[in-house]
C-alpha atoms as a PDB file:
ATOM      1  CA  UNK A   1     -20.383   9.199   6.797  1.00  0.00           C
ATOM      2  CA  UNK A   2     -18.867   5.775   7.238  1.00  0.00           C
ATOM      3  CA  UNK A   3     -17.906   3.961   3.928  1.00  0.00           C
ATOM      4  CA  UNK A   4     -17.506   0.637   3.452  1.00  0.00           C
ATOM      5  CA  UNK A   5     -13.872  -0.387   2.053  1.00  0.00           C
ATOM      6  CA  UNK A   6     -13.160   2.809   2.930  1.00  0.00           C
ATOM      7  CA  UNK A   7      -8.641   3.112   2.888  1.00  0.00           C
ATOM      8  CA  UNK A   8      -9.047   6.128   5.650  1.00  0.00           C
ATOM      9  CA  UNK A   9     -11.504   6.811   7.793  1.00  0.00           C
ATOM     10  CA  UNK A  10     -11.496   9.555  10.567  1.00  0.00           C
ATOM     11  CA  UNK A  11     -13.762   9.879  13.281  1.00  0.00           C
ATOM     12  CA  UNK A  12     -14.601  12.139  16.059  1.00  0.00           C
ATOM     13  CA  UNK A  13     -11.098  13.686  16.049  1.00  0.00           C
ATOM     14  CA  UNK A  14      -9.670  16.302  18.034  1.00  0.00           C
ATOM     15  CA  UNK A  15      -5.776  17.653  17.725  1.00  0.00           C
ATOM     16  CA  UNK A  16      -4.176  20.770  17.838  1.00  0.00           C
ATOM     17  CA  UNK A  17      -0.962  22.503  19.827  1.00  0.00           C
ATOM     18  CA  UNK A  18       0.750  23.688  22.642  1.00  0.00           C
ATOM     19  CA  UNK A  19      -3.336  23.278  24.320  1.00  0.00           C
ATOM     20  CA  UNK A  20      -5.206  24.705  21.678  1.00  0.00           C
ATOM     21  CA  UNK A  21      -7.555  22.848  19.883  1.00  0.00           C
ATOM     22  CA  UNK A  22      -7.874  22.883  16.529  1.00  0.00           C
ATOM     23  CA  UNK A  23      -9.888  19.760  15.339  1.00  0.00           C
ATOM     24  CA  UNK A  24     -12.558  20.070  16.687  1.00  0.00           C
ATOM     25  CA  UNK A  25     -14.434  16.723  15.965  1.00  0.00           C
ATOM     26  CA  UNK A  26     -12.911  15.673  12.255  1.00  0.00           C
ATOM     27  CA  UNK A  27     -15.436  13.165  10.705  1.00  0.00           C
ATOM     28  CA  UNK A  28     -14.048  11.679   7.099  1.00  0.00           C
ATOM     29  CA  UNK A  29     -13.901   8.672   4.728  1.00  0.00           C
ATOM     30  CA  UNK A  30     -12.160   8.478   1.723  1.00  0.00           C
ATOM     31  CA  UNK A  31     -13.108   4.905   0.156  1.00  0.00           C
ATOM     32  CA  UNK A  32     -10.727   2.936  -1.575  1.00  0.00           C
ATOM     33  CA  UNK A  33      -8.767   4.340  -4.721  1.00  0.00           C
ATOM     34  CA  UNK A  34     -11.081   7.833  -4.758  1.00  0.00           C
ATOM     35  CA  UNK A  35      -9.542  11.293  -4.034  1.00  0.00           C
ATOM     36  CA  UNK A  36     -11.305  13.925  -2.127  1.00  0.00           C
ATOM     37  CA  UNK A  37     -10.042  17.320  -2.094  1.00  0.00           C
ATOM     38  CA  UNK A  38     -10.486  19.182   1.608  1.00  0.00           C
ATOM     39  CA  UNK A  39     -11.124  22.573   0.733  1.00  0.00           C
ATOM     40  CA  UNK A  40     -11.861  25.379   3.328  1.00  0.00           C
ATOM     41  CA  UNK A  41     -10.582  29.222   4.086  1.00  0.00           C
ATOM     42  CA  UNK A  42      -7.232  29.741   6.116  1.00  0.00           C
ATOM     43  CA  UNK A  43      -6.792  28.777   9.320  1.00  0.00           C
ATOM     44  CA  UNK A  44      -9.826  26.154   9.884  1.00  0.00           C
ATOM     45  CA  UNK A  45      -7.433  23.500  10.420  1.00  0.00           C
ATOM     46  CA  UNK A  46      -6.518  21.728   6.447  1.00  0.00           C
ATOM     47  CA  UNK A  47      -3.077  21.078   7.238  1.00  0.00           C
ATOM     48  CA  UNK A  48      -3.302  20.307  11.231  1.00  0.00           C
ATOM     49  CA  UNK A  49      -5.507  17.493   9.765  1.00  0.00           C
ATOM     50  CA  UNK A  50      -3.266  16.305   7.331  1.00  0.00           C
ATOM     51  CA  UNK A  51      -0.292  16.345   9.548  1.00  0.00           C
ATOM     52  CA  UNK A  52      -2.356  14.806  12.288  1.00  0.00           C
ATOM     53  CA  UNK A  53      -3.718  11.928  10.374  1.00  0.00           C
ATOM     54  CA  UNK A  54       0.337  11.129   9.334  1.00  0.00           C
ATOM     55  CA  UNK A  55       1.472  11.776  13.232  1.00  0.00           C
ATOM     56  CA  UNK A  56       3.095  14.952  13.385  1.00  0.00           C
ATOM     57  CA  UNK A  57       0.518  16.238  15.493  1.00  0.00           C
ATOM     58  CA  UNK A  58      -1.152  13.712  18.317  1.00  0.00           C
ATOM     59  CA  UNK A  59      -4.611  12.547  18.252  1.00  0.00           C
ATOM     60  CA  UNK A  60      -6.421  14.001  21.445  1.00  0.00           C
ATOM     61  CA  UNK A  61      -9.482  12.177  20.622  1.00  0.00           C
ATOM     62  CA  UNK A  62     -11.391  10.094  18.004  1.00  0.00           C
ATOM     63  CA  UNK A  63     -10.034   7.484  15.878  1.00  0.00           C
ATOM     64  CA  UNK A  64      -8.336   7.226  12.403  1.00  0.00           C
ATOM     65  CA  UNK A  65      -8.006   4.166  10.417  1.00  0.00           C
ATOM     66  CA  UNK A  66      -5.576   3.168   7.439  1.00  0.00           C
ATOM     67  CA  UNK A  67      -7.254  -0.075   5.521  1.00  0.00           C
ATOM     68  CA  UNK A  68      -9.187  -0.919   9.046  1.00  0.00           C
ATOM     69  CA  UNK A  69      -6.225  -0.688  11.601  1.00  0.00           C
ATOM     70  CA  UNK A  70      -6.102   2.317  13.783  1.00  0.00           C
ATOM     71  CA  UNK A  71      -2.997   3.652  13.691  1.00  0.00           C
ATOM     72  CA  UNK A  72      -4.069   7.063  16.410  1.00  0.00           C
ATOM     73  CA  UNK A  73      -1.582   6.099  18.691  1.00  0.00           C
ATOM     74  CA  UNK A  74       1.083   5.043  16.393  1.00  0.00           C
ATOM     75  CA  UNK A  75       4.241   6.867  15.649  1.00  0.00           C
ATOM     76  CA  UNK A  76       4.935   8.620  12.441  1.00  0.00           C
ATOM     77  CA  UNK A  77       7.100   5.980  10.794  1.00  0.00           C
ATOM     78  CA  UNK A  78       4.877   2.968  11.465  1.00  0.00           C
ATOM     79  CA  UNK A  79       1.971   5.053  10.036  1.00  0.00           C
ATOM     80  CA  UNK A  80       4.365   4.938   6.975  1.00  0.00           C
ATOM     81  CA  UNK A  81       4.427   1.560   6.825  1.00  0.00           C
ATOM     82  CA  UNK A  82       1.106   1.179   7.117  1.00  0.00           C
ATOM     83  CA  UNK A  83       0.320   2.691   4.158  1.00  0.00           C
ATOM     84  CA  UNK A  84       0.362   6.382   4.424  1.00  0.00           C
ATOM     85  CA  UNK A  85       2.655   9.114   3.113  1.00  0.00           C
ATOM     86  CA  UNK A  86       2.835  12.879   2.789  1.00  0.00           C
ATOM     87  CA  UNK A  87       3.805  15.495   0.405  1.00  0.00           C
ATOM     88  CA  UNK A  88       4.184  18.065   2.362  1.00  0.00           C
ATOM     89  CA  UNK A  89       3.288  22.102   1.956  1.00  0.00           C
ATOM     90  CA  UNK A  90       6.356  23.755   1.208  1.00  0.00           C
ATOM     91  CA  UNK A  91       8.201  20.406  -0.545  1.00  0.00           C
ATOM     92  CA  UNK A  92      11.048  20.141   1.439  1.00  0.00           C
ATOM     93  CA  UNK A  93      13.617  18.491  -0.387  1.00  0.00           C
ATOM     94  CA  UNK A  94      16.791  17.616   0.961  1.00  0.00           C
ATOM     95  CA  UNK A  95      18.826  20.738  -0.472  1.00  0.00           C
ATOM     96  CA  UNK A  96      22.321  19.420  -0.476  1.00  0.00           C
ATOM     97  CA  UNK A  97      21.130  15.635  -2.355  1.00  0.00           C
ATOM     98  CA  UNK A  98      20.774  15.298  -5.632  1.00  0.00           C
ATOM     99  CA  UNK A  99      17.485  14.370  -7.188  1.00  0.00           C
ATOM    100  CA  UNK A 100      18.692  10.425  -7.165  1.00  0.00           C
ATOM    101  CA  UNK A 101      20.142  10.499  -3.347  1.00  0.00           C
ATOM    102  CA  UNK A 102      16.375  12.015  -2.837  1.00  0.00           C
ATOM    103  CA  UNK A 103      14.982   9.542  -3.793  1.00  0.00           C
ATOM    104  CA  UNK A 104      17.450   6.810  -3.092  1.00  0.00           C
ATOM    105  CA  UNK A 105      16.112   7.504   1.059  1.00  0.00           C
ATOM    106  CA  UNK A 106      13.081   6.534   0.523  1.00  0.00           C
ATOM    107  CA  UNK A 107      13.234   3.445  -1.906  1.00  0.00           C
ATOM    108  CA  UNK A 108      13.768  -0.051  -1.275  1.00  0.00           C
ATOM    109  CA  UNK A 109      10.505  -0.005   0.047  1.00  0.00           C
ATOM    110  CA  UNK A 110       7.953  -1.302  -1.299  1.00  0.00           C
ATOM    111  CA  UNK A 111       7.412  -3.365  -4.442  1.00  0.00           C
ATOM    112  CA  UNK A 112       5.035  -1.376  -6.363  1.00  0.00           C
ATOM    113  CA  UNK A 113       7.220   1.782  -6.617  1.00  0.00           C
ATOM    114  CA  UNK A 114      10.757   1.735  -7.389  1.00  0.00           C
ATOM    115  CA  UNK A 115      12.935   4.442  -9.058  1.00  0.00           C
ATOM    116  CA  UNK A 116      12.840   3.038 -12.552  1.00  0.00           C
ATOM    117  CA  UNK A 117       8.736   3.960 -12.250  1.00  0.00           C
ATOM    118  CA  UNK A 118       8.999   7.493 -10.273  1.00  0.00           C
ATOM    119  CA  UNK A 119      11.146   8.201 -13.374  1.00  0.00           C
ATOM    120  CA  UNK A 120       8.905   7.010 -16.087  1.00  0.00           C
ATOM    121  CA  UNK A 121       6.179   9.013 -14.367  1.00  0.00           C
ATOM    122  CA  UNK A 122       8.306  12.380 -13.575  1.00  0.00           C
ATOM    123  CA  UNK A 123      10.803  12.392 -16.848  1.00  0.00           C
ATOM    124  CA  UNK A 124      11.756  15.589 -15.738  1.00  0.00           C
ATOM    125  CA  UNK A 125      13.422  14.252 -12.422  1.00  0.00           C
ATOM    126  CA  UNK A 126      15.335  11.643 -14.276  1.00  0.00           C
ATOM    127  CA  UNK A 127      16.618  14.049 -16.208  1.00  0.00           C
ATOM    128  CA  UNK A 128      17.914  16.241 -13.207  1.00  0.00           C
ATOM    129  CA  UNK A 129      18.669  13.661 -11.812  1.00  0.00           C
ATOM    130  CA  UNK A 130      21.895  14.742 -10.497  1.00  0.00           C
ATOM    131  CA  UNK A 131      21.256  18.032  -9.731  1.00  0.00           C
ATOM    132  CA  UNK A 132      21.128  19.089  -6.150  1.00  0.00           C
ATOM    133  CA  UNK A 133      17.510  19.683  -4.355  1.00  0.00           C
ATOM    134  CA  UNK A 134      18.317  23.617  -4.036  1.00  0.00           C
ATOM    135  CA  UNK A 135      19.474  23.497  -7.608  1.00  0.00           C
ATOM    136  CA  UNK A 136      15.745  22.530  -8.988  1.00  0.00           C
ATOM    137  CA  UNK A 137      12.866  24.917  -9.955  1.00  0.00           C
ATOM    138  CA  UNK A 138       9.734  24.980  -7.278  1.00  0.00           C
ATOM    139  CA  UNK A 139       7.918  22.759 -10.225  1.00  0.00           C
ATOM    140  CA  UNK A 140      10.782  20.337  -9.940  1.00  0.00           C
ATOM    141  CA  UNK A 141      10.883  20.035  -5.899  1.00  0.00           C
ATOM    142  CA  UNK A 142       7.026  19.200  -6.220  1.00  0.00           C
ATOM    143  CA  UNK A 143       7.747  16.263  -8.544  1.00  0.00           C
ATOM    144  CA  UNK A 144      10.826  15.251  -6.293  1.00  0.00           C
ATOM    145  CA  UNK A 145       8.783  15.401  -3.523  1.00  0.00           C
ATOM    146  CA  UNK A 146       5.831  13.250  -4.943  1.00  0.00           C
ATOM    147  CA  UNK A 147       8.447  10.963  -6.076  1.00  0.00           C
ATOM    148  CA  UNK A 148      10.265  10.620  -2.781  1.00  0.00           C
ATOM    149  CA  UNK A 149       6.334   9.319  -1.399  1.00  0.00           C
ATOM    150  CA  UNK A 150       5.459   7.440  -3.535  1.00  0.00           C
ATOM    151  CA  UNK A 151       8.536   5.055  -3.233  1.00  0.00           C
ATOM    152  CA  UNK A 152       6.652   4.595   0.311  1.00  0.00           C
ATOM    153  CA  UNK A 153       4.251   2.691  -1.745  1.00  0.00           C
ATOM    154  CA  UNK A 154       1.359   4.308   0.704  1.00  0.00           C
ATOM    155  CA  UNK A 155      -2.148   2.964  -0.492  1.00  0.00           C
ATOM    156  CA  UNK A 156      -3.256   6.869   0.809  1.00  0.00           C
ATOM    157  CA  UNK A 157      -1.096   9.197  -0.034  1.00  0.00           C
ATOM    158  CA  UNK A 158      -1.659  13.019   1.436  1.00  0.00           C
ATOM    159  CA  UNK A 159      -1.005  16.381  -0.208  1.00  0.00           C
ATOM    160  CA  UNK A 160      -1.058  19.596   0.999  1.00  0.00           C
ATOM    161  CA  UNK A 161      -1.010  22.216  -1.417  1.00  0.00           C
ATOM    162  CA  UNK A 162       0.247  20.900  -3.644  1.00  0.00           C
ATOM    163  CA  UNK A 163       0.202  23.936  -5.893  1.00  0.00           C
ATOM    164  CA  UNK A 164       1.513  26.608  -3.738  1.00  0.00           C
ATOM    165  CA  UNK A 165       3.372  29.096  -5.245  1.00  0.00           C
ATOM    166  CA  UNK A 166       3.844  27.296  -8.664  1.00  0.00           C
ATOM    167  CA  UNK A 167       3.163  29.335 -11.871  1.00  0.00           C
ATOM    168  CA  UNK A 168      -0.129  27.794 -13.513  1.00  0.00           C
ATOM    169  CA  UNK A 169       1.671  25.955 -16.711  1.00  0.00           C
ATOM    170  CA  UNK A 170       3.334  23.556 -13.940  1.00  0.00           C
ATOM    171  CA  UNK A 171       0.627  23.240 -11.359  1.00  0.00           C
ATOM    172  CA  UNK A 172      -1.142  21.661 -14.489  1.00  0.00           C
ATOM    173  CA  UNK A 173       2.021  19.858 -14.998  1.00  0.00           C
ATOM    174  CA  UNK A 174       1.668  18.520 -11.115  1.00  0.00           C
ATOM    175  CA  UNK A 175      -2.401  18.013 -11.449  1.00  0.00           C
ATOM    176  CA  UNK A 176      -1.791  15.792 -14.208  1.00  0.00           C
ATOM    177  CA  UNK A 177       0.811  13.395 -12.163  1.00  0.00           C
ATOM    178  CA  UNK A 178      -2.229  13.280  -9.383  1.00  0.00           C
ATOM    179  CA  UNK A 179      -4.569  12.531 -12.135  1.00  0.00           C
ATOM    180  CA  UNK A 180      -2.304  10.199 -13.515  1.00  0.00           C
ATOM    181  CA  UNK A 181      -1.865   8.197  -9.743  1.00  0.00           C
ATOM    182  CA  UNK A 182      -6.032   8.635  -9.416  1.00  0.00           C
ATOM    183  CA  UNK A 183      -6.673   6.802 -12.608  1.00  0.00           C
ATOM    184  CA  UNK A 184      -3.870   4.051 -11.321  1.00  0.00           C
ATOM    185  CA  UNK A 185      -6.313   3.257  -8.598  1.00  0.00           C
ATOM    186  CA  UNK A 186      -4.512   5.035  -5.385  1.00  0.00           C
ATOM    187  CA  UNK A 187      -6.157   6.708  -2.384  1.00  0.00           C
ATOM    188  CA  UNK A 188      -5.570  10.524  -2.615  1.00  0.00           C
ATOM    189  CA  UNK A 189      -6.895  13.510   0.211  1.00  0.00           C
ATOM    190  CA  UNK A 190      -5.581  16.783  -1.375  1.00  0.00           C
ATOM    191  CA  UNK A 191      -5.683  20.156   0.177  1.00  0.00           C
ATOM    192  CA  UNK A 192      -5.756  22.720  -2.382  1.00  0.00           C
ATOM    193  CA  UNK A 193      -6.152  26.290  -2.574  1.00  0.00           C
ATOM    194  CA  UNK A 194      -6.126  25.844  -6.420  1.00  0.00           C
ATOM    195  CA  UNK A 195     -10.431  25.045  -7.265  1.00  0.00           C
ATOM    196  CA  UNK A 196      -9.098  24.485 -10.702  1.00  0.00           C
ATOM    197  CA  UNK A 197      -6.808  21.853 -10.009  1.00  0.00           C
ATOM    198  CA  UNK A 198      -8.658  20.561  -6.591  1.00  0.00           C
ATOM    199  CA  UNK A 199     -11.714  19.858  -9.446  1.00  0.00           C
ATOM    200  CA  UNK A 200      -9.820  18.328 -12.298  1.00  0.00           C
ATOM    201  CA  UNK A 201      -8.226  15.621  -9.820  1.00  0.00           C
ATOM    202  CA  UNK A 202     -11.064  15.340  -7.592  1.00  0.00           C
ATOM    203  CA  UNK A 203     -14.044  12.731  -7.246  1.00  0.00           C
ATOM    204  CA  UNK A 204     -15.730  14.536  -4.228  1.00  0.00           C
ATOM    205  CA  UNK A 205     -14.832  17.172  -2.103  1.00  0.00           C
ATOM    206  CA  UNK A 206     -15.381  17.780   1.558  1.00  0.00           C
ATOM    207  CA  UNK A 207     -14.900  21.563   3.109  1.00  0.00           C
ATOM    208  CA  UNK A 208     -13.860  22.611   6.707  1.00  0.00           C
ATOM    209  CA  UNK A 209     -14.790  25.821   9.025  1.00  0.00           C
ATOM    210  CA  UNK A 210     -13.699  25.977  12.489  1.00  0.00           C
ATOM    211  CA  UNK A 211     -12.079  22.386  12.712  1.00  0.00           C
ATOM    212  CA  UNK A 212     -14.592  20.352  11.547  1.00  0.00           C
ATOM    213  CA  UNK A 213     -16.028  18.896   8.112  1.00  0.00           C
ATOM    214  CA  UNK A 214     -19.183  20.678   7.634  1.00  0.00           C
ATOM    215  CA  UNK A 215     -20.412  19.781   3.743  1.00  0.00           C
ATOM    216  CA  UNK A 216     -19.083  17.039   1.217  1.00  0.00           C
ATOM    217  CA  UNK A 217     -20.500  16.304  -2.093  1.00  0.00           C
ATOM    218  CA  UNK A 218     -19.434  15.528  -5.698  1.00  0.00           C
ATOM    219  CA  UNK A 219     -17.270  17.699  -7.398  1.00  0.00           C
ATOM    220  CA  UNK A 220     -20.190  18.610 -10.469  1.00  0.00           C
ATOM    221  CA  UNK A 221     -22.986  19.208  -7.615  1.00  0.00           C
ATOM    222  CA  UNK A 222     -20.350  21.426  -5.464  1.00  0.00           C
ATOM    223  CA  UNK A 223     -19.368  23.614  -8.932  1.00  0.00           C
ATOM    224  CA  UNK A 224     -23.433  23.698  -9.616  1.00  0.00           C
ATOM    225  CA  UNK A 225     -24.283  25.580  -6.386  1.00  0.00           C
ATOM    226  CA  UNK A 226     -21.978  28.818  -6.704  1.00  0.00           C
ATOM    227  CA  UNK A 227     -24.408  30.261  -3.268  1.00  0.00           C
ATOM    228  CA  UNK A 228     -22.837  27.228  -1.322  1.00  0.00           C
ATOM    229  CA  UNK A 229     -19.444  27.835  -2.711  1.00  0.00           C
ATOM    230  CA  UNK A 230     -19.504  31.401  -1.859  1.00  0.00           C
ATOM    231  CA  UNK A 231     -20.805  30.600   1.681  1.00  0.00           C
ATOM    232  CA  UNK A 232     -18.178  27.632   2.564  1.00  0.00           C
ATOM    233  CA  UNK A 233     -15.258  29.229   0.576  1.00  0.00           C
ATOM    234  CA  UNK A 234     -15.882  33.151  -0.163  1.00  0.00           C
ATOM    235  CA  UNK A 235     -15.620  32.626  -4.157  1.00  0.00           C
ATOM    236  CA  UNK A 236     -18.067  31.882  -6.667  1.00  0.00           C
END
């Protein structure tokens, strides 16, 4: 599907490692300030996509464009200034920093994000704010390490899972900051193991097997067709 305005758009691509493929043929638009959540079981290729679309992994084939510009064949850190940023699985948060010195690499950036507004939207990390990374809960590390992309200022910003291994009070706590950035207008792909929180921050989802996108519909017509779900996901 090719959508017009469209902040990312992937097409045809193939990735993987070490001369394995993974991606098999990756076709996906996310238009302009709408989040899709990628859903899928383990190992069909969620986070080889994410990391491929930000450069970690090379693009074997196919194309993928930030705003209209392919950036396939760019490096990492020029994707980031083009507009797109990561939170990665697993956080990782500089352990020795402190919250601030976190954040303090990554801003200076961009106008539209600056510390003063990661704080107003994270309280919590202003208030630990000089507390060391390995000195913060794993609730805390997610916030840091939303904050720390967002003073990227991406227009698409990627997570990938962003839930894992949080107790459910703060993965709502880290659902509502995503909700928070969808209803300011950004460009969000989310990989989430988490249906609950993939659907309250979602506009549309989109579901992998074997390296490939093979359904995408709206969030209410996905959760209305529990067959489908159990097919593409093994749950109900």
């Amino acid at each position: 599907m090719s959508t017009v305005g469209a902040d990312l758009q992937i097409t045809g691509v193939e990735a993987g490692y070490g001369g394995s493929t993974v991606l098999t043929g990756v076709d996906l638009d996310v238009a302009a300030g709408e989040t899709v959540a990628l859903l899928g079981r383990n190992g069909v290729g969620k986070t080889t996509l994410m990391s491929t679309i930000m450069g970690f992994v090379p693009t074997l084939r196919g194309s993928i464009e930030v705003a209209g510009k392919d950036v396939s064949g760019l490096p990492t850190h020029v994707r980031a200034a083009e507009g797109v940023a990561i939170v990665p699985q697993g956080r990782r948060v500089f352990a020795p920093l402190t919250v601030h010195n976190n954040l303090r690499i990554a801003s200076g950036r961009s106008g539209d994000w600056d510390l003063d507004r990661v704080y107003q939207l994270m309280p919590r990390l202003k208030e630990r704010r000089g507390n060391r990374g390995d000195q913060l809960s794993g609730g805390e590390q997610q916030m840091l390490a939303i904050g720390r992309a967002l003073l990227l200022g991406p227009r698409v910003l990627l997570l990938d899972e962003p839930s894992d291994g949080l107790a459910p009070v703060v993965v709502q706590q880290v659902t509502e900051v995503v909700r928070e950035l969808a209803g300011e207008g950004m460009t969000v792909l989310i990989v989430e193991q988490d249906l609950r929180a993939a659907f309250a921050v979602a506009d549309r989802v989109a579901v992998m097997e074997k390296g490939r996108i093979v359904h995408e519909s709206g969030v209410a017509d996905f959760r209305r067709d529990g067959d489908r779900a159990r097919r593409l996901l093994g749950v109900g």
